[in-house]
Protein backbone atom coordinates (compact mmCIF):
# COMPACT_ATOMS: atom_id res chain seq x y z
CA UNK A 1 9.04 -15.57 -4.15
CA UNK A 2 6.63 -16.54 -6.93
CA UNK A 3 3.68 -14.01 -6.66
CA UNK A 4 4.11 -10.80 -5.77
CA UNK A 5 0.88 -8.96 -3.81
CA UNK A 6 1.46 -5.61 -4.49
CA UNK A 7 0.07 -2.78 -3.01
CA UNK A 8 0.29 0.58 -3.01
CA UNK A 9 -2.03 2.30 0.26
CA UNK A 10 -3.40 5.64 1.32
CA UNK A 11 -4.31 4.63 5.46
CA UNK A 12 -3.38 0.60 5.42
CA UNK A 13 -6.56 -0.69 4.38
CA UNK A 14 -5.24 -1.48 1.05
CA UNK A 15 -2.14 -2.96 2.71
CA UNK A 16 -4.05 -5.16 4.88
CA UNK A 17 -6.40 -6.90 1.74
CA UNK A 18 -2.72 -7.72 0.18
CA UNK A 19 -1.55 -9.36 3.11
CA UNK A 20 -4.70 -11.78 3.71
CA UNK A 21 -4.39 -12.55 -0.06
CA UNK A 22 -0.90 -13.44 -0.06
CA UNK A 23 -1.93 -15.78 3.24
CA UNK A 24 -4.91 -17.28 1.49
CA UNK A 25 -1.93 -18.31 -1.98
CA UNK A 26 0.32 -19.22 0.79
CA UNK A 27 -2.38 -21.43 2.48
CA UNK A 28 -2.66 -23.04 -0.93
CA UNK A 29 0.68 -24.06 -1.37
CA UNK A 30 2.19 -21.05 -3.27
CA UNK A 31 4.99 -18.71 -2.23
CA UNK A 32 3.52 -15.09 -1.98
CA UNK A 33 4.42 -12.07 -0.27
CA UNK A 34 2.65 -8.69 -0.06
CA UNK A 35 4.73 -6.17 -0.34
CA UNK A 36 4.73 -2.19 -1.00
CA UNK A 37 5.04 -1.67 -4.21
CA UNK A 38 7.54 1.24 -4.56
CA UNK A 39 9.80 -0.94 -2.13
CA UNK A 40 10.37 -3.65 -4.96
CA UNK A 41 13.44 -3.49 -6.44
CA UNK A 42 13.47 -6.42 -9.18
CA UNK A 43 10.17 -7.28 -10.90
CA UNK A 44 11.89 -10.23 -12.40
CA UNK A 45 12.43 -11.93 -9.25
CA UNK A 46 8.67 -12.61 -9.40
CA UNK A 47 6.59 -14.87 -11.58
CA UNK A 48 2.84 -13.64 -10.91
CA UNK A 49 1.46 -10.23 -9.81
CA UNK A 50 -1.74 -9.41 -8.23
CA UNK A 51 -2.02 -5.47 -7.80
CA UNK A 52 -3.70 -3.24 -5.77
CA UNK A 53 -4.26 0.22 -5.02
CA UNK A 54 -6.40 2.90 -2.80
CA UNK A 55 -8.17 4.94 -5.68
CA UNK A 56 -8.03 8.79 -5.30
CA UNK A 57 -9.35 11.03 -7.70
CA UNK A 58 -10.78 7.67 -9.93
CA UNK A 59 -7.40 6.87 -10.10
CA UNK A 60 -4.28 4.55 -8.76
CA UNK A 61 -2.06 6.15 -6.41
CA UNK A 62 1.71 7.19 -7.94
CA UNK A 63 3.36 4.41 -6.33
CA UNK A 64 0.84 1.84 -8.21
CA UNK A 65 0.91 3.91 -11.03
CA UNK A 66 5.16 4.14 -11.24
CA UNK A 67 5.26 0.75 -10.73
CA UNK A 68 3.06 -0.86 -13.52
C-alpha cells in the first residue's frame, strides 16, 4: 500500500470517515487502505499517512497518540 488511512475510534464513526477516504484515493487511482492504527505493524511499508482520531478529553485517543 501507498497511503495509509489511519484511524484510531471510540464507537466506529471515526473508522467509517477513514474508510470512505481511502475509497475516494482509491477512486483516484491511488492504493490506500484504512486501517486501525494500533494494528500496523511497519510504518515503512507506507509512503503517505492521513490520520485520524475520536477526540476525548481535547485530546487523541492512546492508540493515535502511541502511534504518531
Amino acid at each position: 500500500m501507498d497511503i495509509l488511512v489511519g484511524f484510531a475510534t471510540a464507537h466506529g464513526s471515526t473508522r467509517e470517515i477513514a474508510g470512505r477516504l481511502a475509497a475516494k484515493l482509491s477512486e483516484a487511482g491511488l492504493k490506500a487502505e484504512a486501517r486501525a492504527m494500533e494494528t500496523v505493524d511497519d510504518a515503512d511499508a507506507y509512503r503517505a499517512f492521513v490520520l485520524g482520531s475520536a477526540v476525548h478529553g481535547q485530546a487523541w485517543l492512546d492508540p493515535a497518540e502511541d502511534f504518531v
